[in-house]
Protein backbone atom coordinates (compact mmCIF):
# COMPACT_ATOMS: atom_id res chain seq x y z
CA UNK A 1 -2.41 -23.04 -18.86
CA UNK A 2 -1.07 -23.52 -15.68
CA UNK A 3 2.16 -24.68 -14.23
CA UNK A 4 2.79 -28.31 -13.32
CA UNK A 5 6.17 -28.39 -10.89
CA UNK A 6 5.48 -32.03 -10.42
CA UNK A 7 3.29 -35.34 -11.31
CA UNK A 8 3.43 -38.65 -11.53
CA UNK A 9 0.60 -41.78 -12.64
CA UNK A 10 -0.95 -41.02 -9.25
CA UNK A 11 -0.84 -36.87 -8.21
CA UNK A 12 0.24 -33.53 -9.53
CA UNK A 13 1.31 -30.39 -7.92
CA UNK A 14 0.31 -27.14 -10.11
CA UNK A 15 0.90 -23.67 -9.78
CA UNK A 16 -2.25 -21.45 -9.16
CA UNK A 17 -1.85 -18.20 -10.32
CA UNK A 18 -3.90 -15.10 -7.82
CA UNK A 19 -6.91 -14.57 -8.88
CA UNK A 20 -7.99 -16.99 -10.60
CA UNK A 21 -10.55 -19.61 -8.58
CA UNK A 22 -10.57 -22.91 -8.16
CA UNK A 23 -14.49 -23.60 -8.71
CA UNK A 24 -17.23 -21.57 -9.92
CA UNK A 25 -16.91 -19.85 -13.09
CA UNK A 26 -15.81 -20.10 -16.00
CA UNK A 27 -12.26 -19.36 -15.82
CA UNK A 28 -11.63 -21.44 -13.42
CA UNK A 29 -8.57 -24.48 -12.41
CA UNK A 30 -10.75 -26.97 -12.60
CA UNK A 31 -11.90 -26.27 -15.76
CA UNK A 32 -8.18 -25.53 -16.86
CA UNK A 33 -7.53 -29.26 -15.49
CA UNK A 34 -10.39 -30.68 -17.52
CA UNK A 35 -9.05 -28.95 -20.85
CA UNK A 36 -7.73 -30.97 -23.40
CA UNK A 37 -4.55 -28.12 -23.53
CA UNK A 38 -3.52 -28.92 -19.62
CA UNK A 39 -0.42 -29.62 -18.52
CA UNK A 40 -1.58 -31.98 -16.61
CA UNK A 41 -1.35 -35.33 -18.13
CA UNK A 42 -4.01 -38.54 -18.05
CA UNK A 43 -2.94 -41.17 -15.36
CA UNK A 44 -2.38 -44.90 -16.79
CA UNK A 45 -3.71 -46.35 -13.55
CA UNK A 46 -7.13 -48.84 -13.75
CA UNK A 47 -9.40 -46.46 -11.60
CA UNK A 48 -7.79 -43.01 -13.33
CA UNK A 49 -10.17 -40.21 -13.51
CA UNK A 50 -12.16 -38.42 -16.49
CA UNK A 51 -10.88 -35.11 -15.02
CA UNK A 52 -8.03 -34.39 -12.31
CA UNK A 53 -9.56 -33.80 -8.74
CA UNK A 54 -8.34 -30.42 -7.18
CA UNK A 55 -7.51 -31.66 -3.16
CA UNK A 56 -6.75 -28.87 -1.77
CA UNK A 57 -8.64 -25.09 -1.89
CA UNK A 58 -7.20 -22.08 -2.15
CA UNK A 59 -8.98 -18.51 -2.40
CA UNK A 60 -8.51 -16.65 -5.84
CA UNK A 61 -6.75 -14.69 -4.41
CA UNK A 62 -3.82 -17.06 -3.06
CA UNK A 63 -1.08 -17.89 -5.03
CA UNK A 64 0.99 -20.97 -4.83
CA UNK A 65 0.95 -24.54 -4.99
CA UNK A 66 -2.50 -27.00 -5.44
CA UNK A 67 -2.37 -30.96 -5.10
CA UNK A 68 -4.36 -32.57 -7.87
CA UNK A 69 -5.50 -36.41 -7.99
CA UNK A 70 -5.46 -38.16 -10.51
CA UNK A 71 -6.91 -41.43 -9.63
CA UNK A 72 -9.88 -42.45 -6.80
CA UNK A 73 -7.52 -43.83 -4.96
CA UNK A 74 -5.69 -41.05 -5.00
CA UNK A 75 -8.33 -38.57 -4.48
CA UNK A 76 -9.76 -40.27 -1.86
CA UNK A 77 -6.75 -40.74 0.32
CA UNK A 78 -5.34 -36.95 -0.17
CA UNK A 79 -8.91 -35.91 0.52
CA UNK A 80 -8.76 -37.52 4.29
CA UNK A 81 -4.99 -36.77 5.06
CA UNK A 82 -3.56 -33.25 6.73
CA UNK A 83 -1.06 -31.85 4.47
CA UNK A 84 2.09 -29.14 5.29
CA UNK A 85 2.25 -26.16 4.05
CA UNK A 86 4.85 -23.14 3.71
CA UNK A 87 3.74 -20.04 3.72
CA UNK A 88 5.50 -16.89 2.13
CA UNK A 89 3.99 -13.62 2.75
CA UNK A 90 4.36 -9.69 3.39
CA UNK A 91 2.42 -8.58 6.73
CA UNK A 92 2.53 -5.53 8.85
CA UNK A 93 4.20 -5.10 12.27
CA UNK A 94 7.74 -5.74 12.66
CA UNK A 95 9.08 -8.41 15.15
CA UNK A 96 8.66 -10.31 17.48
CA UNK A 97 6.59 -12.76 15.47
CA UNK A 98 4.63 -16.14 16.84
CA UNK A 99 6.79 -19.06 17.21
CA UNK A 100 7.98 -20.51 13.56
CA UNK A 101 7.77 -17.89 11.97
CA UNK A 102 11.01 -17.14 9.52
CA UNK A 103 12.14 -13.55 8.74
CA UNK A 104 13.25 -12.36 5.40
CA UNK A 105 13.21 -8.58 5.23
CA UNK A 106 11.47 -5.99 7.64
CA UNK A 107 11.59 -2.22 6.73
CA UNK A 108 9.63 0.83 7.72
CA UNK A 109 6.82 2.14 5.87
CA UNK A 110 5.07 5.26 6.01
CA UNK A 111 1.44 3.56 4.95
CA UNK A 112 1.47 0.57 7.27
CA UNK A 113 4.14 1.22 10.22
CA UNK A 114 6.44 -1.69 9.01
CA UNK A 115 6.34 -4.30 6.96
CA UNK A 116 8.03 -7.68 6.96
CA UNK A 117 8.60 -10.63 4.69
CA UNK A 118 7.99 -13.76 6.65
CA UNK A 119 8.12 -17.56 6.02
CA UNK A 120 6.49 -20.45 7.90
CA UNK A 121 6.13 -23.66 7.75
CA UNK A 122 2.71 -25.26 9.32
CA UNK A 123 0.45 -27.69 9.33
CA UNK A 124 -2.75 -25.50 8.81
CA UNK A 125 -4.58 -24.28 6.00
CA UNK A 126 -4.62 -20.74 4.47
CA UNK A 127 -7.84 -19.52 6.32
CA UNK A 128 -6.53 -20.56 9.27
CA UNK A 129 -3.18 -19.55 9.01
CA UNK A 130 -5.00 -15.75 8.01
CA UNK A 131 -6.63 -15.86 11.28
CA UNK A 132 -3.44 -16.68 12.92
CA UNK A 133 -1.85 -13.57 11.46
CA UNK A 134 -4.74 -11.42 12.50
CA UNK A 135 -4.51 -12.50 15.73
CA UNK A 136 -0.94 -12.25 15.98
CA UNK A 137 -0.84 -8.22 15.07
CA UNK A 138 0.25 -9.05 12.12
CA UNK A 139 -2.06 -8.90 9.22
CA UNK A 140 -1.40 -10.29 5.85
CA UNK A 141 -1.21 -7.48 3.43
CA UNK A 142 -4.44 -7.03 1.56
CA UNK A 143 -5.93 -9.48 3.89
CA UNK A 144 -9.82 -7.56 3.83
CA UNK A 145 -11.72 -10.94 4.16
CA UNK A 146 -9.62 -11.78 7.79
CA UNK A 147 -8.67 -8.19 8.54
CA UNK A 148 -11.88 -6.41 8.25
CA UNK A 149 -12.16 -2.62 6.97
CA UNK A 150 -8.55 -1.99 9.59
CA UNK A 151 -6.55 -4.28 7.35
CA UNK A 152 -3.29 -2.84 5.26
CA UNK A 153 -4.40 -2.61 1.80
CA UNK A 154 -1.78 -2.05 -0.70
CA UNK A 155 -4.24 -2.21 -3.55
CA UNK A 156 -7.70 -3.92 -4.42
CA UNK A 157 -7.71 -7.54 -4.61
CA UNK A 158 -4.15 -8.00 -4.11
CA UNK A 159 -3.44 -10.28 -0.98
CA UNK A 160 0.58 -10.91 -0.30
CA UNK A 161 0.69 -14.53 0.50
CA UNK A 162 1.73 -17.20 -1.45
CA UNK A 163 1.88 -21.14 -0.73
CA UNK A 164 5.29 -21.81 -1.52
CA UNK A 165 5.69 -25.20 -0.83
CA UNK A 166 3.68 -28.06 0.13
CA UNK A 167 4.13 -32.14 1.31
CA UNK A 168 2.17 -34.56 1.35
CA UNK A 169 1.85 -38.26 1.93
CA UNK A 170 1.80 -40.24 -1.46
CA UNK A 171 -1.16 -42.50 -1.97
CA UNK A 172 0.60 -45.07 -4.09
CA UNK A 173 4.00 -45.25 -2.08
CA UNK A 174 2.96 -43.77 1.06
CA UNK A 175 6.36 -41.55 1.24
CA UNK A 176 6.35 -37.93 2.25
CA UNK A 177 6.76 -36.01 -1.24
CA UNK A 178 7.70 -32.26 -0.83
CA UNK A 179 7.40 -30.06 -3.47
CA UNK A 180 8.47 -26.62 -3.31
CA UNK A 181 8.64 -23.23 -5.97
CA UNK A 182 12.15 -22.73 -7.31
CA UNK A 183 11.86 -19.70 -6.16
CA UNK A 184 14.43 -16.75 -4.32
CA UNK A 185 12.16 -13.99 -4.33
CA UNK A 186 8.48 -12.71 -5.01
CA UNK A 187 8.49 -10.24 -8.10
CA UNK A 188 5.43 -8.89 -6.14
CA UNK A 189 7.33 -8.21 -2.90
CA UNK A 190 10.08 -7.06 -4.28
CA UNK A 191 8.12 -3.90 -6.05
CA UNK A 192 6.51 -3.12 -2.68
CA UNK A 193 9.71 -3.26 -0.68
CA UNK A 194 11.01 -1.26 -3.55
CA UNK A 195 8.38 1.23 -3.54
CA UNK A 196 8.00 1.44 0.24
CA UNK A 197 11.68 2.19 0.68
CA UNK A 198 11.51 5.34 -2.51
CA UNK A 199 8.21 7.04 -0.09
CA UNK A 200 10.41 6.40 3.11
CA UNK A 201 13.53 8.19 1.70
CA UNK A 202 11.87 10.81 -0.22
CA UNK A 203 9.89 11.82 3.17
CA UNK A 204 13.05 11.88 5.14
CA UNK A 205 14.80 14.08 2.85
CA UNK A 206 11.77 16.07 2.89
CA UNK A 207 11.79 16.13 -1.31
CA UNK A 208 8.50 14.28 -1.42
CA UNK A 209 6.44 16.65 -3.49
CA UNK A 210 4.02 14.36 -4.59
CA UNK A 211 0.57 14.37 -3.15
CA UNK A 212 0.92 10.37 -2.69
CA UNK A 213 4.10 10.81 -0.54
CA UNK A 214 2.92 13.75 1.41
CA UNK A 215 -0.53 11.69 2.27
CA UNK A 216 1.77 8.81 3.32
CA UNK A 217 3.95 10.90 6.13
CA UNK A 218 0.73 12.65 7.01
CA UNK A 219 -0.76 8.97 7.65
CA UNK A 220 2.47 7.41 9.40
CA UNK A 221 2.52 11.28 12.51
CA UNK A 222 -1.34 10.72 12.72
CA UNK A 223 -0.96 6.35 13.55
CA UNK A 224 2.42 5.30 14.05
CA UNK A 225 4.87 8.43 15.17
CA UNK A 226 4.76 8.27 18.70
CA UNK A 227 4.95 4.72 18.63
CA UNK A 228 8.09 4.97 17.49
CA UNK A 229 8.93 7.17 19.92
CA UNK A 230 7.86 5.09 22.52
CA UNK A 231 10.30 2.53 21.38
């Protein structure tokens, strides 16, 4: 089942996990939604519907935060309204970032050139916001559907973005409801900071006797060593 971080008679936020889709399949949220074990629970209102109304897409492979309707009312007023999002993701590059953009953590790595941790709030959706990034230099880790065949690829299918927050306005009150994760960190980003930091140290001290560390250095003096030392 999936997480519900907030609902009322009206609207629920859930928690999408990656990977799974929102349509087409079999193991899919909307199906989730329409089982009789969701979280998600029936609306008392007079035009409620038979099964919650995902508003919002988001690739399998994006994590975070979906708006569900519960009611026509509902669905059909979320369906024609812009919502805000807040984006929390790894990319490559290292500053200076496009305007907005929030910085968590930035270290070097031997695979990509640098990474960073970033944070932004817009008022775009996730495909956009991808083709932001690309644009920007800075490509969303894992990011092969934007990024082509050049982008960073940490491992297959895993894409470092998550939507950590989104508002809304509500159909019933018409207030501005933000919800948001309670979250600090990223589990994910925190192993691949982790990680990236052991194959940076072990190269420097030159005790990286693994073949994986040794094809990381050899990858970071073919792309990214003199422009480092341009800097």
């Amino acid at each position: 089942a999936v997480s519900v971080v907030f609902q009322d008679p009206h609207v629920a936020v859930v928690e999408k996990p990656a990977g799974l889709r929102c349509f087409g399949g079999l193991r899919t949220l909307s199906n989730m939604l329409a089982s009789k074990t969701s979280s998600v629970t029936a609306s008392d209102q007079a035009d409620a519907l038979l099964i919650p109304a995902i508003s919002q897409h988001l690739d399998a492979s994006v994590a975070g935060l979906v708006v569900v309707a519960k009611t026509a009312r509902a669905a059909l007023q979320l369906h024609d309204q812009p919502f805000r999002y807040t984006y929390w993701a790894v990319v490559q590059g290292k500053e200076p970032f496009p305007e907005g953009w929030s910085l968590k953590r930035s270290a070097p790595s031997l695979r990509f050139g640098a990474i960073s941790e970033v944070v932004c709030e817009v008022a775009e959706d996730t495909a956009a916001f991808r083709r932001a990034c690309v644009e920007s230099g800075h490509t969303i880790l894992g990011d092969c559907v934007y990024g082509g065949e050049a982008a960073p690829m940490v491992r297959r299918r895993a894409l470092y973005l998550q939507v950590s927050a989104v508002s809304f306005v509500h159909p019933a009150t018409k207030e501005v409801v933000p919800v948001a994760l309670p979250l600090d960190s990223v589990e994910k980003y925190d192993k691949l900071f982790a990680k990236e930091a052991y194959v940076w140290e072990m190269s420097a001290r030159g005790t990286g006797g693994s073949d994986y560390v040794q094809k990381c250095k050899e990858k970071w003096d073919e792309q990214y060593a003199g422009q480092e030392a341009e800097e």
